[in-house]
Protein backbone atom coordinates (compact mmCIF):
# COMPACT_ATOMS: atom_id res chain seq x y z
CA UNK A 1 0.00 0.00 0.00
CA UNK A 2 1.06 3.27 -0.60
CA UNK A 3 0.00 6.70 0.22
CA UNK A 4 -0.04 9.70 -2.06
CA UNK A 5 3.33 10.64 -2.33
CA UNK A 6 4.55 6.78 -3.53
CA UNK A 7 5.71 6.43 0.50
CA UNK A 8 5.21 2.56 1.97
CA UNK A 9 2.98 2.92 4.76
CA UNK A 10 3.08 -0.13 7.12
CA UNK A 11 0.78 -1.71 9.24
CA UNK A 12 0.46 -0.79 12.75
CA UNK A 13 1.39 -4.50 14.46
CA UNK A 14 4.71 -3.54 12.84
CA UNK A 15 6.99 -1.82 15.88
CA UNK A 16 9.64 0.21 15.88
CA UNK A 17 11.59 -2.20 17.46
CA UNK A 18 10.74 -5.66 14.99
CA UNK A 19 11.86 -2.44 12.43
CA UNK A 20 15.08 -2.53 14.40
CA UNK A 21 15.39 -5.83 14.76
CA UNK A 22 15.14 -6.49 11.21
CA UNK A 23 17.28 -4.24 9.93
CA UNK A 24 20.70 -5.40 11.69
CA UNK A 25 20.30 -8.67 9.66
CA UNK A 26 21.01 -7.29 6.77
CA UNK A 27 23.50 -7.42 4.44
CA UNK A 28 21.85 -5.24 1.44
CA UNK A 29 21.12 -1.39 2.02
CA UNK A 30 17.38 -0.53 0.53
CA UNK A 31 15.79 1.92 -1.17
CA UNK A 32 11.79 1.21 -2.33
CA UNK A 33 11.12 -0.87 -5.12
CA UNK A 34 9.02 -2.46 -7.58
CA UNK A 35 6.66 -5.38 -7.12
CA UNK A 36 5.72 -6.41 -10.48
CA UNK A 37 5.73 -4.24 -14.08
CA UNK A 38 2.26 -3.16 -14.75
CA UNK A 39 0.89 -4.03 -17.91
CA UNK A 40 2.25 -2.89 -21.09
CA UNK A 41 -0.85 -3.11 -23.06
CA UNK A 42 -1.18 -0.40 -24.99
CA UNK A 43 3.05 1.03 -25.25
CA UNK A 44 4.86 -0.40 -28.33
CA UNK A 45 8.46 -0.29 -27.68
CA UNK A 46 10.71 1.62 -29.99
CA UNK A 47 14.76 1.88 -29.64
CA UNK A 48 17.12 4.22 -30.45
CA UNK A 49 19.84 1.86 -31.33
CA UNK A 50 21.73 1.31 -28.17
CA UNK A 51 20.96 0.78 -24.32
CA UNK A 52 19.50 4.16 -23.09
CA UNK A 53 19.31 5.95 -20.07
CA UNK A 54 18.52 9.44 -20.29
CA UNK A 55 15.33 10.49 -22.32
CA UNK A 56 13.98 14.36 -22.69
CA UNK A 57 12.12 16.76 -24.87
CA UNK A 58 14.17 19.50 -26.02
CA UNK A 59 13.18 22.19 -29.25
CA UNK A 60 10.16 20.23 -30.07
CA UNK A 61 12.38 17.11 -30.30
CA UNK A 62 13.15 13.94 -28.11
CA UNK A 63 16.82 12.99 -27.34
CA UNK A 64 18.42 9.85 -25.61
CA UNK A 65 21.86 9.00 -24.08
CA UNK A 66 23.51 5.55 -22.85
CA UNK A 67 25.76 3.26 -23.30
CA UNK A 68 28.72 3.86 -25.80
CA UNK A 69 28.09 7.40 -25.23
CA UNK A 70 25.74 7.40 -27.98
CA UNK A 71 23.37 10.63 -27.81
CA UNK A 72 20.65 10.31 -30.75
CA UNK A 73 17.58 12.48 -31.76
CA UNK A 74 14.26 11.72 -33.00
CA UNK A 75 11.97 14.15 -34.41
CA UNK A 76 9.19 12.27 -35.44
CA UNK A 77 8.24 11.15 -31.64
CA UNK A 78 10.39 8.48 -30.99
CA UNK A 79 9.92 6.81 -34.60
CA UNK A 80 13.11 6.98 -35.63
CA UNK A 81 16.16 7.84 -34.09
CA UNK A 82 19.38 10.00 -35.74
CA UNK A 83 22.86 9.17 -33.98
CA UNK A 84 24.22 12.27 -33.03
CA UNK A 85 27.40 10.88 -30.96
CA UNK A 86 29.46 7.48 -30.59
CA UNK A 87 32.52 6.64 -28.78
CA UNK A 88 32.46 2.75 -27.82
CA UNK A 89 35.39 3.65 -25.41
CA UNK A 90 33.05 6.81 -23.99
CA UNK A 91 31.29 5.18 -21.21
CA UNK A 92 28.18 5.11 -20.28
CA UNK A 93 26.34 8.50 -20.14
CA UNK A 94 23.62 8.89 -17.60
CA UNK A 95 22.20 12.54 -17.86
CA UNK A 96 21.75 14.96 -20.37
CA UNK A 97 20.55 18.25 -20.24
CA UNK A 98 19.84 21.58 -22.13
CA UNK A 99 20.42 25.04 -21.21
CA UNK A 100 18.35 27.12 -23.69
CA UNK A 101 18.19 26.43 -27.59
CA UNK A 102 22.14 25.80 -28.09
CA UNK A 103 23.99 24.48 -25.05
CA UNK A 104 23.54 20.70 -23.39
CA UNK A 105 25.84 18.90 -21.82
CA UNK A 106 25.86 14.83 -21.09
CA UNK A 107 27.80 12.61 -18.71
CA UNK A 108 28.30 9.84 -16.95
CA UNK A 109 30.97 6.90 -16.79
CA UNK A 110 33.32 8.18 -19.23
CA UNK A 111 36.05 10.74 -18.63
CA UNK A 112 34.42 13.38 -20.09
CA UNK A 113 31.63 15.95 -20.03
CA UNK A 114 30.40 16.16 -23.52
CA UNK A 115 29.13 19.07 -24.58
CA UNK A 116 26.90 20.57 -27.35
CA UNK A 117 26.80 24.74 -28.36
CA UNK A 118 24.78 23.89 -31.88
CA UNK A 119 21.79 22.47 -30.11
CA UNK A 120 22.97 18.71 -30.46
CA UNK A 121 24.16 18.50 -33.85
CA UNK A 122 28.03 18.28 -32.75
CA UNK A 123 29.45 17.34 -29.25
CA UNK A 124 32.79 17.85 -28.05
CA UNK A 125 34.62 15.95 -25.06
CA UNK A 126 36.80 18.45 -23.79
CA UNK A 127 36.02 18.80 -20.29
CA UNK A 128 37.55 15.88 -18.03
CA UNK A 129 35.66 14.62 -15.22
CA UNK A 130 36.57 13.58 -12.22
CA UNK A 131 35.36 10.54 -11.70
CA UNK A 132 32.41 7.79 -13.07
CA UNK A 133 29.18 11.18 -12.84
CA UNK A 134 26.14 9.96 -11.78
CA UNK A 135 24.36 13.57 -12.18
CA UNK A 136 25.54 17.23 -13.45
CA UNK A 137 23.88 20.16 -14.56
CA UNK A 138 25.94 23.02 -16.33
CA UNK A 139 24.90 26.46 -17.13
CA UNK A 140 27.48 26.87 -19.45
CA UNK A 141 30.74 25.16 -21.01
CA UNK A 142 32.88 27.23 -17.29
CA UNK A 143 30.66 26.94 -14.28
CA UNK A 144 29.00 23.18 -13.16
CA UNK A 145 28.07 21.19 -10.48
CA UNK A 146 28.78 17.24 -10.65
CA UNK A 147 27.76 14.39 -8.16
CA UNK A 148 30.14 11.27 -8.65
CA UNK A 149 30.44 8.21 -6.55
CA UNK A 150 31.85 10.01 -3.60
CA UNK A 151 31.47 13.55 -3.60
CA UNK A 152 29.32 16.72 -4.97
CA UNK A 153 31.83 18.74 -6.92
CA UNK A 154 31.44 22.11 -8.79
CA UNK A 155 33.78 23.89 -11.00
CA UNK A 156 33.84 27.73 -12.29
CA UNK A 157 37.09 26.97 -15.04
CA UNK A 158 35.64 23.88 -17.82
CA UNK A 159 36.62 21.30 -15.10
CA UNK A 160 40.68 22.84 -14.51
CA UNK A 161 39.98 22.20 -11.19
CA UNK A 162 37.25 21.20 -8.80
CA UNK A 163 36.40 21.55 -5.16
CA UNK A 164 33.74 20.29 -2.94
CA UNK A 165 30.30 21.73 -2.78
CA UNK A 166 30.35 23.99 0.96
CA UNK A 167 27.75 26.01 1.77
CA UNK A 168 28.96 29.21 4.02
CA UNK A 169 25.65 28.82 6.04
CA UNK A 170 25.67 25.41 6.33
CA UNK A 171 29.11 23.67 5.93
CA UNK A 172 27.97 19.90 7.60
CA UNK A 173 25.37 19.66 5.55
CA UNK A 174 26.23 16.12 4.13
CA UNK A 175 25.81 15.16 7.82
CA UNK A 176 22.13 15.18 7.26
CA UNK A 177 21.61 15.07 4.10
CA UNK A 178 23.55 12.85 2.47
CA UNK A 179 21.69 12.09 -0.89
CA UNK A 180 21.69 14.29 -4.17
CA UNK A 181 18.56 14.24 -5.41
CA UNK A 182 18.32 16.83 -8.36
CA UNK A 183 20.74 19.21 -9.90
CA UNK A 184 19.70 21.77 -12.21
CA UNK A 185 21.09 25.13 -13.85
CA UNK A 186 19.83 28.21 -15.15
CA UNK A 187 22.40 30.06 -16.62
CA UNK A 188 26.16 29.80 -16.06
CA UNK A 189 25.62 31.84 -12.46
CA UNK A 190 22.62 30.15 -10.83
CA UNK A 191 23.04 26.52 -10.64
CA UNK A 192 21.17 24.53 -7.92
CA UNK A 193 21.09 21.26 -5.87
CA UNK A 194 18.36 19.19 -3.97
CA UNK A 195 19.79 17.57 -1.55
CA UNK A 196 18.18 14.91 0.96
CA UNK A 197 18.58 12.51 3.81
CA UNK A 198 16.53 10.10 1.45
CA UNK A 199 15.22 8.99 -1.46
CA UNK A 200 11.70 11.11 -0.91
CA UNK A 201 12.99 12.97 2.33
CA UNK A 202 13.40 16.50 3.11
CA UNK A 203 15.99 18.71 2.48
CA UNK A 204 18.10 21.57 1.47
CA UNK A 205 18.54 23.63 -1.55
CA UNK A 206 22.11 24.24 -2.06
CA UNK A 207 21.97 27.32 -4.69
CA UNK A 208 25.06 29.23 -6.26
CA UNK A 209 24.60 32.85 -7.67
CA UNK A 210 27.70 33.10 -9.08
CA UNK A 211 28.88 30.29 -10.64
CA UNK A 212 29.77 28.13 -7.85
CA UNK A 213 32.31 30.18 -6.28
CA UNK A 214 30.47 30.13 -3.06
CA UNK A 215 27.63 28.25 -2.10
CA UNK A 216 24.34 28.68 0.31
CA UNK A 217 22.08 26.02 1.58
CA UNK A 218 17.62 27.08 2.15
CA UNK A 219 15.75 24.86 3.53
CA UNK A 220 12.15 24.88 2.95
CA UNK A 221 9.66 23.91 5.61
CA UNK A 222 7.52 21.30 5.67
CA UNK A 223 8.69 19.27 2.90
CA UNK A 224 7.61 22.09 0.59
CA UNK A 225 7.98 20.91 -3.03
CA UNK A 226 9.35 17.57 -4.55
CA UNK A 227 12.20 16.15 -5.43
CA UNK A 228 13.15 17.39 -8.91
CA UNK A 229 13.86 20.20 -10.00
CA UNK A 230 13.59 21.65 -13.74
CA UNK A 231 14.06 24.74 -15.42
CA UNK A 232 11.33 26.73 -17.27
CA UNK A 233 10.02 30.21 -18.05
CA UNK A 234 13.36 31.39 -16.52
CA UNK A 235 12.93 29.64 -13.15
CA UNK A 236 13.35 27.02 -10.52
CA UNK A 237 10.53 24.77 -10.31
CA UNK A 238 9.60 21.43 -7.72
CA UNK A 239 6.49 20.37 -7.74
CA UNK A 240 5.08 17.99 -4.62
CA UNK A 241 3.27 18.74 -1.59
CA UNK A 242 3.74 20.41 1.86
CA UNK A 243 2.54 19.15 5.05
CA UNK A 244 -0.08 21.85 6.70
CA UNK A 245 -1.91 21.35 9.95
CA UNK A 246 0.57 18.61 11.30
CA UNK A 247 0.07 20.85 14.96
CA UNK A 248 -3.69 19.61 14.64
CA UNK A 249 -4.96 16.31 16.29
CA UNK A 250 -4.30 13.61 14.50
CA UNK A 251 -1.46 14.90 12.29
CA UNK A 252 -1.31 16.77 9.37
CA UNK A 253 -2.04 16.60 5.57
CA UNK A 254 0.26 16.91 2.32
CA UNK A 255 -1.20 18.82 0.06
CA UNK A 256 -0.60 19.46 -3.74
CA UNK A 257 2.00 22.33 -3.84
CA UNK A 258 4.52 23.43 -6.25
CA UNK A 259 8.00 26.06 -5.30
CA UNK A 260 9.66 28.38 -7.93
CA UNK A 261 12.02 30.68 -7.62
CA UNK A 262 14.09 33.05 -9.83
CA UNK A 263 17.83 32.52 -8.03
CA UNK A 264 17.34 30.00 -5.52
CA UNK A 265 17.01 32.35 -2.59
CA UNK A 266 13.86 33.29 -2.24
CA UNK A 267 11.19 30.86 -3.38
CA UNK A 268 7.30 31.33 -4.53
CA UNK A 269 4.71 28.65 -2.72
CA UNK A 270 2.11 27.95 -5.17
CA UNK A 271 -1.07 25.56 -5.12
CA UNK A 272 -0.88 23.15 -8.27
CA UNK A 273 -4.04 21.31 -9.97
CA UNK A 274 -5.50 19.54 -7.17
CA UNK A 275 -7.95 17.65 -8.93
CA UNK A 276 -5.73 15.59 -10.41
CA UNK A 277 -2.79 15.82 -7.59
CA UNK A 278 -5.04 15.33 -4.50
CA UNK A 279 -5.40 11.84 -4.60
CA UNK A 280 -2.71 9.88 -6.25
CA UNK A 281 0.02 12.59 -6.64
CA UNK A 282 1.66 13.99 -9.66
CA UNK A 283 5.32 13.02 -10.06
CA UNK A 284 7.65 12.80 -12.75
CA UNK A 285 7.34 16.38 -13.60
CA UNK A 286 9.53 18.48 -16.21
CA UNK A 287 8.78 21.43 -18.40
CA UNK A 288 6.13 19.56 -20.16
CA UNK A 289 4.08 18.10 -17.25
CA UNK A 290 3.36 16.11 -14.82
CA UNK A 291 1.72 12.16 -14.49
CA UNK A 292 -1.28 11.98 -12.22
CA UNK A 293 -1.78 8.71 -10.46
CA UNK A 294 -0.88 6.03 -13.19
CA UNK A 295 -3.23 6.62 -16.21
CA UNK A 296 -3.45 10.75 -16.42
CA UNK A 297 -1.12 12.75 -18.21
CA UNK A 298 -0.99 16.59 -16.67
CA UNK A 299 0.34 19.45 -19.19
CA UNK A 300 2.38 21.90 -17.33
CA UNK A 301 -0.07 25.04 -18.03
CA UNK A 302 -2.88 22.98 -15.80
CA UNK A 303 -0.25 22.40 -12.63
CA UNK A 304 -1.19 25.71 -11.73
CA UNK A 305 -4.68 25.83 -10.49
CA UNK A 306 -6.80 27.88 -11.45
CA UNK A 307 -8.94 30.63 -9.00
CA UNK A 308 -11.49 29.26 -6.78
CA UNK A 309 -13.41 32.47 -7.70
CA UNK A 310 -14.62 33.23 -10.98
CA UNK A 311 -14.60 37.03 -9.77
CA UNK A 312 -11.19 36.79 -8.39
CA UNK A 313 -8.39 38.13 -10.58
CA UNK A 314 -6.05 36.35 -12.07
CA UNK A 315 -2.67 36.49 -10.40
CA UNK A 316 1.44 35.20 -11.68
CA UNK A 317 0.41 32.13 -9.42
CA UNK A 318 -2.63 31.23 -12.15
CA UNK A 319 -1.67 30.15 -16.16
CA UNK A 320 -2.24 33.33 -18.57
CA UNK A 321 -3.07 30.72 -21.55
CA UNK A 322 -6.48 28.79 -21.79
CA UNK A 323 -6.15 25.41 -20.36
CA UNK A 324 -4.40 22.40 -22.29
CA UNK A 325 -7.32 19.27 -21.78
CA UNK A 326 -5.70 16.56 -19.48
CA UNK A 327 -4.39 13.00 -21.41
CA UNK A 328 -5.18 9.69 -20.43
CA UNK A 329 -2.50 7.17 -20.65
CA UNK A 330 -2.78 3.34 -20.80
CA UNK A 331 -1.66 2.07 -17.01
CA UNK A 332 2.54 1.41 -17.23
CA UNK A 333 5.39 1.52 -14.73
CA UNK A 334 6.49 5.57 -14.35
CA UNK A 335 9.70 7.18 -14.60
CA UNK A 336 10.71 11.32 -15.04
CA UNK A 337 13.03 10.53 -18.20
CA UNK A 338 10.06 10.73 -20.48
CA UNK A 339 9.48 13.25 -23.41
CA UNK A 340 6.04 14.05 -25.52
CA UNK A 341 5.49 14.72 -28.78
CA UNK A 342 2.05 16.18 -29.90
CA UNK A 343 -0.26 13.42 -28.67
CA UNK A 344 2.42 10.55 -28.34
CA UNK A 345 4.46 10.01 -25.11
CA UNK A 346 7.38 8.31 -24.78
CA UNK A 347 8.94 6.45 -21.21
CA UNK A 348 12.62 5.08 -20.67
CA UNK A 349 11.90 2.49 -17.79
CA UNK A 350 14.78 0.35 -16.68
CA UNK A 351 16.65 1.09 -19.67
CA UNK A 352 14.04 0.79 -22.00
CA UNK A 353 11.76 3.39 -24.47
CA UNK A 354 8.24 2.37 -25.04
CA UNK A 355 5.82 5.24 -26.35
CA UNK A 356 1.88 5.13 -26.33
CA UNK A 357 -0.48 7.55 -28.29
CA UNK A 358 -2.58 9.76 -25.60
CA UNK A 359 -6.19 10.06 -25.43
CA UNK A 360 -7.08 13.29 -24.31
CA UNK A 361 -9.81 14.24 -21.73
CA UNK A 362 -11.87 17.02 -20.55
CA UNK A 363 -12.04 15.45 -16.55
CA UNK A 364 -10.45 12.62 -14.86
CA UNK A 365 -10.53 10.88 -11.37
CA UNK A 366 -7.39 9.40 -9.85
CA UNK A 367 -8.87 7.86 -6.66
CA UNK A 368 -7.22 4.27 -6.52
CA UNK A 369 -4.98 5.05 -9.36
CA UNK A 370 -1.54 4.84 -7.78
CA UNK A 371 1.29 4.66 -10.10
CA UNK A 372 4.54 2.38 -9.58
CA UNK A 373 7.88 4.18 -10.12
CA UNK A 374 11.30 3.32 -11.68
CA UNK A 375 13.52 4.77 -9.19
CA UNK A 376 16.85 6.54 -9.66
CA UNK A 377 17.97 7.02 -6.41
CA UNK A 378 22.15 6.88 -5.57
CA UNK A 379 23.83 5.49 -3.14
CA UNK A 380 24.93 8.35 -0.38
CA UNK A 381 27.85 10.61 -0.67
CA UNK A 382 31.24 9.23 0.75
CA UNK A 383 30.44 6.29 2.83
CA UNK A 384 27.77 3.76 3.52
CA UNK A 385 26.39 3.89 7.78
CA UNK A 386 25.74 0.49 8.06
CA UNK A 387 22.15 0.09 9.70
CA UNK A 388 21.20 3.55 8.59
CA UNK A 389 19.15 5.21 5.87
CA UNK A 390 20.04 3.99 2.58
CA UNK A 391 23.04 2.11 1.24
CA UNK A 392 24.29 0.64 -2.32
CA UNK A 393 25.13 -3.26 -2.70
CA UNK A 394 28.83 -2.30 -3.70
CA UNK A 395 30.43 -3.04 -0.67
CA UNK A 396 29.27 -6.46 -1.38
CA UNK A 397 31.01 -6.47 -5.31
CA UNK A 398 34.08 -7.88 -6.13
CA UNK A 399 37.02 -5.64 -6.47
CA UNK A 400 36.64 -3.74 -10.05
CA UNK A 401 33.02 -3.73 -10.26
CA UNK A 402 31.26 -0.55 -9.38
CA UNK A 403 27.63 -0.11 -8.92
CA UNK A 404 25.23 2.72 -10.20
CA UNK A 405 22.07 2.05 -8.74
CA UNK A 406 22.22 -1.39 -6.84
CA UNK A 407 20.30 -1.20 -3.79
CA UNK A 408 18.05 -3.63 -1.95
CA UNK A 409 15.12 -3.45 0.55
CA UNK A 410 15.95 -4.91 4.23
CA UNK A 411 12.42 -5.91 4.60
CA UNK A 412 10.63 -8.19 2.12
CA UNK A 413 6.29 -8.51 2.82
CA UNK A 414 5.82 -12.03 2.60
CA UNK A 415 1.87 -13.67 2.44
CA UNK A 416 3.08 -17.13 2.58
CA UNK A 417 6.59 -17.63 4.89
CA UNK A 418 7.76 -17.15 8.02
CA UNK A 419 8.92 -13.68 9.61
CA UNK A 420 12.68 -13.76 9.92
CA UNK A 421 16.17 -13.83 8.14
CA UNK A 422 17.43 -15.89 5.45
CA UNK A 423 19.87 -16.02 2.70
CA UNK A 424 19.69 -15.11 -0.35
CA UNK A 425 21.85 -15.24 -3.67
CA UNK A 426 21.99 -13.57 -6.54
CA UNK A 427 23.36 -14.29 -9.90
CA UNK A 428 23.57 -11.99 -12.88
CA UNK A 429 25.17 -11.19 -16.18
CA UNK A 430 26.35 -7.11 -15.95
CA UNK A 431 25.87 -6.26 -20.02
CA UNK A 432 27.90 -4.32 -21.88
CA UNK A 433 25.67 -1.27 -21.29
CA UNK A 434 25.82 -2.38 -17.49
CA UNK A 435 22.36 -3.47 -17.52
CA UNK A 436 21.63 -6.74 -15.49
CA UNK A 437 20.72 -9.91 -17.50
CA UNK A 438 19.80 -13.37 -16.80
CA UNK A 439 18.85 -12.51 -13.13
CA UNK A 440 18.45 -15.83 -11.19
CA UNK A 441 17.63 -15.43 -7.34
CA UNK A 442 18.03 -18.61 -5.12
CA UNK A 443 17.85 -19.57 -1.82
CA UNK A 444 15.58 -20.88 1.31
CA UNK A 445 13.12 -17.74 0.62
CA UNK A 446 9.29 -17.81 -0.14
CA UNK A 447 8.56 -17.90 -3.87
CA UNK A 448 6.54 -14.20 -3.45
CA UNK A 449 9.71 -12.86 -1.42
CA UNK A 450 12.25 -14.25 -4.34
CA UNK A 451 10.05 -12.58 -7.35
CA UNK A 452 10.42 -9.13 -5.56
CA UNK A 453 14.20 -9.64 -4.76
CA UNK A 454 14.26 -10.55 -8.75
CA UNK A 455 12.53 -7.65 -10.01
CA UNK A 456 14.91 -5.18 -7.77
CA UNK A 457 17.82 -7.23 -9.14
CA UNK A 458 17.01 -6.49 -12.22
CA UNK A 459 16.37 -2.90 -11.88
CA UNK A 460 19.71 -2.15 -11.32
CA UNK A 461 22.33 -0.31 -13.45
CA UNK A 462 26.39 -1.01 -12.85
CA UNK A 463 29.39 0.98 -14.64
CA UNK A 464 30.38 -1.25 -17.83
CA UNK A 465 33.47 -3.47 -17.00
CA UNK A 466 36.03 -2.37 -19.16
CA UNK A 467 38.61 -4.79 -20.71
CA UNK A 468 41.42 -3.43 -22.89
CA UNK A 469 39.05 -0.07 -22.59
CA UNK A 470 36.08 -1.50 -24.18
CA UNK A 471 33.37 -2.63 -22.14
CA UNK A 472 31.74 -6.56 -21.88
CA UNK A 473 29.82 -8.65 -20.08
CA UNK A 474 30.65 -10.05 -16.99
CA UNK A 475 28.59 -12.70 -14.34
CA UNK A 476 28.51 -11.50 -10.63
CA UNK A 477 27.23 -13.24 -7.82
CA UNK A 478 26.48 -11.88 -4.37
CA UNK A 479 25.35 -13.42 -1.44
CA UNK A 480 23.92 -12.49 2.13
CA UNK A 481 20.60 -12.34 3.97
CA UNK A 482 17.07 -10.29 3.91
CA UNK A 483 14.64 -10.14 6.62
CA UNK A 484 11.15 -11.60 5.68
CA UNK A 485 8.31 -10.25 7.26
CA UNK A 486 4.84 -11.69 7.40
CA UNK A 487 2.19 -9.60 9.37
CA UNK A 488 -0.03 -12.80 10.20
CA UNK A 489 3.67 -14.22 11.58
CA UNK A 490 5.39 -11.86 13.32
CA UNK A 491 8.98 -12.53 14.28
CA UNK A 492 10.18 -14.12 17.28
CA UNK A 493 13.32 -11.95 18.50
CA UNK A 494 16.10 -13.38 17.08
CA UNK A 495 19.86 -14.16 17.10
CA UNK A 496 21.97 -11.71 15.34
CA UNK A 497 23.57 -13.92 12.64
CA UNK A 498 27.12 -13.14 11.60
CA UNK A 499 27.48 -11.31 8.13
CA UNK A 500 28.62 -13.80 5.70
CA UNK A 501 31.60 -12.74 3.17
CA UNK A 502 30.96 -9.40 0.80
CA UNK A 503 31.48 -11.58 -2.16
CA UNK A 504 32.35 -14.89 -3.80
């Protein structure tokens, strides 16, 4: 079960304590996950000619980045695709970005940042990175912000040199907050970070005005706004929800809400559609819109809802166009790397592109509608804190093997076995692309517990292994133990059982 904002909510016979319990008998970090694919009646997959796993609307176009650092363009909604970029010994890129008509950038495993100043028709490599970039957002080819495996770097001099991300008013930030969420720029000043203790937890704002060469942190009450943040009409935007009334008996409520702001300092509350946010919540948001529940498809100029009062005058908080209609969708596993094109939409879920053709509508009704989500969280900056928040698998992989997104629940809802530890092993093929293949999951585990370990398993995403600088495919196995937990069998209190070996 979940509750508007894609949070598990557990039953109350589970305590605090069997929570506890649970969680130091585990070997695998978590994060939430998916139970099953919904249907994909209705979505006719397309490719672009490699693995992707970045996917956007950009100049009335879609564009898509993976593995080979291949960037490609399709301007015919995701018919056909146009290679724009290839380098077998690039990596594997896993964001790209625009900054108005002409400049994007793209990154990811490879050493370099590539970068585009023609709108996409040409991209250049020269600014070195680091270190394997899970996110980055530029404002221009000087001033960037990068998060790679261990740290949140920025740069003011095309990557020269790079220091850690400090904010004067807050400088032990990563103390609490240890996740990147989002990173996002506006121009080469203004570039911007959402930081957060978890996946869907609050956090800070770390905001630059001049390029990175100082920082600031805001944090906004309340868990005002979501957890991405985009760019449009000259602006910071999250849209989410805010808790209001939580002093009242009986806690509070989160309520459809969206933040903007024009530098990152001070920042706009505004109400969003509630009609269609109210009861499933709208996530996956971008410049073009928003998904509502699992089936609705929300245009941007409708987030903002419209007045109450006929009479009342329109404000900068209410759309100045006439309404777009909303768009049905058929139901499908969610992501935010999506793009649309007229009245076809296209998804990249766990490295895959599969578009559908809208069906648009006047009214819709979301109650019960509650979408699954492809998740892209990564693991924590710096270090894992065993029996803490969330963690990635990597500890666990042999020596040369580095994980993207690997992460695994510590409790697994079982109907049919018993509450308690057991082991668990996982086999798996890492592609050339890094994708997992030929997942097999064995050991003395309920068959419902072993299909969910499976599907996480095979939502994960590793750096390419490399030989001779081009990557292949390797098998990995792991091994350890997850806590099952059935509600009509709840655990007797246990004996801690030793951690078996990281690897074998």
């Amino acid at each position: 079960m979940y509750n508007s904002d894609r949070h598990p909510i557990l039953p109350h016979s589970l305590s605090p304590s069997s929570i506890r319990v649970a969680a130091a008998l585990i070997l695998f970090a978590s994060i939430p996950f998916q139970l099953s694919s919904q249907s994909t009646i209705g979505w006719t997959p397309v490719s672009p000619g490699f693995s992707p796993q970045a996917l956007l609307e950009h100049e009335g176009a879609m564009w898509a980045a993976g593995s080979d650092a291949t960037i490609a363009v399709s301007t015919d909604s995701g018919l056909h695709w146009k290679t724009k970029y290839h380098d077998p010994r690039g990596g594997l890129l896993l964001s790209l970005a625009f900054v108005g008509a002409n400049f994007g950038y793209a990154a990811g495993a490879g050493p370099h940042l590539l970068t585009t100043t023609d709108g996409g028709d040409s991209w250049t490599g020269s600014i070195a990175l680091p270190e394997a970039t899970f996110q980055a957002a530029f404002g221009d080819t000087k001033h960037g912000v990068v998060r790679t495996r261990t740290a949140l770097l920025s740069t003011i001099d095309g990557g020269k040199t790079w220091k850690p991300v400090s904010p004067e008013n807050d400088p032990d930030w990563m103390q609490k907050y240890p996740f990147t969420v989002d990173l996002a720029a506006l121009d080469g000043n203004h570039l911007i970070v959402r930081v957060s203790e978890g996946e869907a937890g609050d956090g800070e704002f770390l905001w630059t005005a001049n390029g990175g060469a100082t920082w600031n942190a805001n944090y906004l009450p309340h868990g005002a706004g979501g957890g991405d943040v985009f760019v449009e009409q000259a602006r910071y935007w999250s849209i989410g929800g805010e808790v209001v009334g939580s002093d009242q008996p009986g806690g509070g409520l989160r309520i459809p809400m969206a933040v903007r702001s024009n530098d990152g300092i001070q920042w706009e509350h505004l109400p969003v559609f509630r009609e269609a946010c109210h009861w499933a919540g709208c996530g996956g948001c971008t410049p073009q819109g928003c998904f509502a529940g699992g089936t609705f498809f929300v245009p941007f100029s409708r987030l903002l809802e419209p007045p109450a009062n006929p009479d009342r005058p329109a404000t900068s908080a209410q759309p100045s166009a006439a309404l777009e209609p909303l768009d049905r969708l058929p139901k499908h596993m969610l992501s935010n790397q999506w793009a649309r094109g007229g009245s076809n939409l296209c998804l990249l879920t766990q490295g895959a592109i599969e578009c559908t053709t809208l069906t648009t509508v006047e009214t819709l009704d979301t109650k019960g509608d509650l979408a699954q989500w492809d998740h892209h969280t990564f693991p924590p900056l710096l270090r894992d804190k065993p029996g803490m928040g969330e963690a990635s698998i990597e500890p666990a992989l042999p020596n040369g093997f580095h994980c993207i997104r690997c992460n695994l629940t510590r409790i697994f809802v079982s109907k049919t076995g018993n509450s308690g530890p057991v082991p668990v092993q996982i086999a798996l093929v890492i592609s050339p692309a890094g994708e997992p293949q030929n997942v097999k999951i064995s050991g003395d585990m309920p068959e419902d517990v072993a299909a969910q370990v499976r599907t996480a398993a095979s939502g994960w995403l590793f750096e390419p292994y490399l030989e001779n600088g081009k990557p292949k495919s390797v098998p990995v196995s792991l091994h350890g133990q997850v806590f099952v937990m059935n509600f009509d069998k709840p655990p007797h209190v246990p004996t801690v059982v030793p951690m078996p070996p990281h690897n074998q």
